[in-house]
N, C-alpha and C. Protein backbone atom coordinates (compact mmCIF):
# COMPACT_ATOMS: atom_id res chain seq x y z
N UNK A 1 -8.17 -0.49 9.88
CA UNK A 1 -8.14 -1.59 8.95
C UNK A 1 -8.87 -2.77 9.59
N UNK A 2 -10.20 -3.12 9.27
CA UNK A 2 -10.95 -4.14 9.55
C UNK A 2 -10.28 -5.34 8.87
N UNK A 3 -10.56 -6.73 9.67
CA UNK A 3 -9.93 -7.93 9.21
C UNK A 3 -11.15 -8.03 8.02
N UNK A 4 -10.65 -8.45 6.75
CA UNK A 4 -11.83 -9.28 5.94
C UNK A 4 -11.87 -10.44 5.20
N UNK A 5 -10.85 -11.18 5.92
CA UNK A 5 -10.19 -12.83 5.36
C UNK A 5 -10.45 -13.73 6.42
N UNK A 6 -11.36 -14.35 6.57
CA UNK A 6 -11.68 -15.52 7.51
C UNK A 6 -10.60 -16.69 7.53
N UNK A 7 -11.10 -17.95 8.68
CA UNK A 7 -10.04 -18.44 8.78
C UNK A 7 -9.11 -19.49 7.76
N UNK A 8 -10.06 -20.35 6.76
CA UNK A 8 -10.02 -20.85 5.85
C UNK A 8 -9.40 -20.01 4.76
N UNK A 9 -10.03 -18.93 4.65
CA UNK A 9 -9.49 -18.08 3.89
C UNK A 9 -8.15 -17.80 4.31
N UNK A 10 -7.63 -17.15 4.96
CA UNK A 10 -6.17 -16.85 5.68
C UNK A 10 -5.24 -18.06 6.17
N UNK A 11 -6.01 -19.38 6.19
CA UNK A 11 -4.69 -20.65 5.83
C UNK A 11 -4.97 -21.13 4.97
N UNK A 12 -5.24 -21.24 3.75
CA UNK A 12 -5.18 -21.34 2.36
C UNK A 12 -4.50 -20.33 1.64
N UNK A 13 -4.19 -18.84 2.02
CA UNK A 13 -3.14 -17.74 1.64
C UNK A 13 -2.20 -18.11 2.26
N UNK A 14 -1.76 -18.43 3.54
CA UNK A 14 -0.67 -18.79 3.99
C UNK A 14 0.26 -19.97 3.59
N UNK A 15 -0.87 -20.96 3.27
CA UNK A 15 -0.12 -22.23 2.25
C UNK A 15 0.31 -21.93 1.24
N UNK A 16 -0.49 -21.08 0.68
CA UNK A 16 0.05 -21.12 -0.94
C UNK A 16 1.31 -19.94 -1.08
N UNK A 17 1.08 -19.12 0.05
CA UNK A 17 2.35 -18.10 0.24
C UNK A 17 3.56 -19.05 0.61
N UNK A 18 3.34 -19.91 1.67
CA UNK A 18 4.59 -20.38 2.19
C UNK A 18 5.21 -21.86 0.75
N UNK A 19 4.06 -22.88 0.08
CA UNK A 19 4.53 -23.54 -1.19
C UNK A 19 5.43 -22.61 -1.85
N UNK A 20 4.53 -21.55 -1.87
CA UNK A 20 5.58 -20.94 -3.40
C UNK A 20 6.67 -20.15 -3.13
N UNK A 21 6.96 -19.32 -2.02
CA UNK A 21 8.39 -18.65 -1.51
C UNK A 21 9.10 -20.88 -1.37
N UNK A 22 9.03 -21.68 -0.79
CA UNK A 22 10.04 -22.68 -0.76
C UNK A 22 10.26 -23.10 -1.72
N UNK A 23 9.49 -23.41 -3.24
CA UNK A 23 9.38 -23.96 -4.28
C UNK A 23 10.43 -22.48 -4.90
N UNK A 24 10.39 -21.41 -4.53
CA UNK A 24 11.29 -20.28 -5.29
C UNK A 24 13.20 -20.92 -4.68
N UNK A 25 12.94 -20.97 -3.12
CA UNK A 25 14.25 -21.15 -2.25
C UNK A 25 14.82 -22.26 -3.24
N UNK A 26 14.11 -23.34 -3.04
CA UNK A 26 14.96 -24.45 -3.70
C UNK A 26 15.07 -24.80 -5.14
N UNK A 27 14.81 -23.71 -5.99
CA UNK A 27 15.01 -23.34 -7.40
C UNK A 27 13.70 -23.98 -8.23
N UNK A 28 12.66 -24.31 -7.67
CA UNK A 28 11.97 -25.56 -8.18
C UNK A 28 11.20 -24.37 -9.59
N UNK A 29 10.66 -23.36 -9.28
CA UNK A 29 10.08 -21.92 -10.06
C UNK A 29 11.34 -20.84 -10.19
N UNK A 30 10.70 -20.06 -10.83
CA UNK A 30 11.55 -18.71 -11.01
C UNK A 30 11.42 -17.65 -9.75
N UNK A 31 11.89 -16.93 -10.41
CA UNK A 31 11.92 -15.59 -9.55
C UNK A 31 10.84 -15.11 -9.18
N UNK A 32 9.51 -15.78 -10.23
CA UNK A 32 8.00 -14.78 -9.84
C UNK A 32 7.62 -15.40 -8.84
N UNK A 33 8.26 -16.53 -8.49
CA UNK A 33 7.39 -17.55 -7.28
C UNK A 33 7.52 -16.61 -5.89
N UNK A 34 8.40 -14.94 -5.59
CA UNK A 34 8.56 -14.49 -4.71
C UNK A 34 7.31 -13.95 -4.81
N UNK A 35 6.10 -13.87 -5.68
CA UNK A 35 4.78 -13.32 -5.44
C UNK A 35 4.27 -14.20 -4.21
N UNK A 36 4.90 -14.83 -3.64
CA UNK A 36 3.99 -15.72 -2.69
C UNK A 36 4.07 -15.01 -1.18
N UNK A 37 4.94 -13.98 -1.15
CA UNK A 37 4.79 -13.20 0.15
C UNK A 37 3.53 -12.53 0.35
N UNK A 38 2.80 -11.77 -1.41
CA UNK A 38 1.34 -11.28 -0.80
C UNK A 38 0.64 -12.17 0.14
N UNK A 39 0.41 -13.45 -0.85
CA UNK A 39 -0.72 -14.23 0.30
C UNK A 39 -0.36 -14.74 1.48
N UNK A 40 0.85 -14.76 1.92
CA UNK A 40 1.59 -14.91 3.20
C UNK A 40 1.06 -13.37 3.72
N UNK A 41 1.24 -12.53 3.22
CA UNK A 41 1.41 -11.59 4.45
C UNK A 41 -0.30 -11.27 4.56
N UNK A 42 -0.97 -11.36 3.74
CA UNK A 42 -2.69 -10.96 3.56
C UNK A 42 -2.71 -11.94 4.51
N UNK A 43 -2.53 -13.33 4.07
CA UNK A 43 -3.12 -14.16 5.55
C UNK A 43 -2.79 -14.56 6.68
N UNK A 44 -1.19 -14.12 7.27
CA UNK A 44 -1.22 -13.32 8.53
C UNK A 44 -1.77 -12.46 9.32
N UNK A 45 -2.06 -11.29 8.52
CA UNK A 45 -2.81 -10.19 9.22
C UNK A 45 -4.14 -10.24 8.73
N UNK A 46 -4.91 -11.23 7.75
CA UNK A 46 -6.26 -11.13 8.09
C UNK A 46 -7.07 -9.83 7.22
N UNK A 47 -6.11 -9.48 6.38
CA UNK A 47 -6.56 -8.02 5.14
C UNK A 47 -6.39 -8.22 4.11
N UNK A 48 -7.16 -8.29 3.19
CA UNK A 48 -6.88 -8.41 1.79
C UNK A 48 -7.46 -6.89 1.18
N UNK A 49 -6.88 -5.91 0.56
CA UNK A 49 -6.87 -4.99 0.15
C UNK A 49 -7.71 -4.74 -1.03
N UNK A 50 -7.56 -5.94 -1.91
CA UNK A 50 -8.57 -6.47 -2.70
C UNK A 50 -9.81 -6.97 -2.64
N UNK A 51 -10.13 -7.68 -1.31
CA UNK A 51 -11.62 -7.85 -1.39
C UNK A 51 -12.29 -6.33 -0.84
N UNK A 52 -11.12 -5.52 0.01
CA UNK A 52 -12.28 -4.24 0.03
C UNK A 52 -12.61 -3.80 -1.07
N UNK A 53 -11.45 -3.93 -2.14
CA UNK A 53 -12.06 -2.94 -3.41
C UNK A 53 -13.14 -3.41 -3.90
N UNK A 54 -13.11 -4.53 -3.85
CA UNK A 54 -14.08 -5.32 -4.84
C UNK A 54 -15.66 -5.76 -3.21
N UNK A 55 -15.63 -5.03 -2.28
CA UNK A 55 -16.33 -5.80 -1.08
C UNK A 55 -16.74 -7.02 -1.21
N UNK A 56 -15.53 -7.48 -0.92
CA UNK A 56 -15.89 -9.14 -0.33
C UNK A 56 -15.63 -8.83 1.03
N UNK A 57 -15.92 -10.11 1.63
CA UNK A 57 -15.70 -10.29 3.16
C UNK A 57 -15.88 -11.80 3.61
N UNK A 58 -14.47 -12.56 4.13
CA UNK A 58 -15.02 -13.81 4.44
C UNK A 58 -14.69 -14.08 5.67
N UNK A 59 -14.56 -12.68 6.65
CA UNK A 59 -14.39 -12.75 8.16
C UNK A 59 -16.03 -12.53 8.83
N UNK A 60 -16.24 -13.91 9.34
CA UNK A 60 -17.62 -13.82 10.26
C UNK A 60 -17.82 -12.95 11.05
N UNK A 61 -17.18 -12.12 11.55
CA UNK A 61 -16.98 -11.41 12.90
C UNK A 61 -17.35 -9.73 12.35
N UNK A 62 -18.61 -9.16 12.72
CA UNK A 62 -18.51 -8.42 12.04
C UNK A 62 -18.69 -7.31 13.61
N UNK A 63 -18.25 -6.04 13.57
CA UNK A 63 -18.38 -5.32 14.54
C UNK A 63 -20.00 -4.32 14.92
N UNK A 64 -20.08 -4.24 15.90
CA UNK A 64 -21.69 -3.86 15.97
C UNK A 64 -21.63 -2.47 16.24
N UNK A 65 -22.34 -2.02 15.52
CA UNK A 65 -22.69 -0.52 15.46
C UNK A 65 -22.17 0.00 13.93
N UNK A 66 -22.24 -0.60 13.08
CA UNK A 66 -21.18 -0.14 11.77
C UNK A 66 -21.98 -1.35 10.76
């Protein structure tokens, strides 16, 4: 599993993962606000499953020989 979420990319998922799981904790949204663990956990580890499908890539780092 190659990283393909750069760094901007992966703390802008992490914000909006971590807003919306606290905005769920303290009743502020519903129950769907627990969708906010995808982009928490995509921009922890740096994979979005979705830009492979679709090949995006916004990790600079690309490996040589491939």
């Amino acid at each position: 599993m190659h990283k393909n979420a750069g760094s901007l990319d992966r703390l802008i998922r992490i914000v909006i993962g971590v807003v919306l799981i606290g905005l769920t904790m303290n009743h502020q949204i519903g129950i769907w606000g627990w969708i906010g663990v995808i982009p928490l956990v995509t921009g922890l580890i740096g994979y979005c499953p979705l830009y492979r499908l679709f090949g995006f890539n916004t990790c600079p780092i690309t490996r040589q020989g491939r």
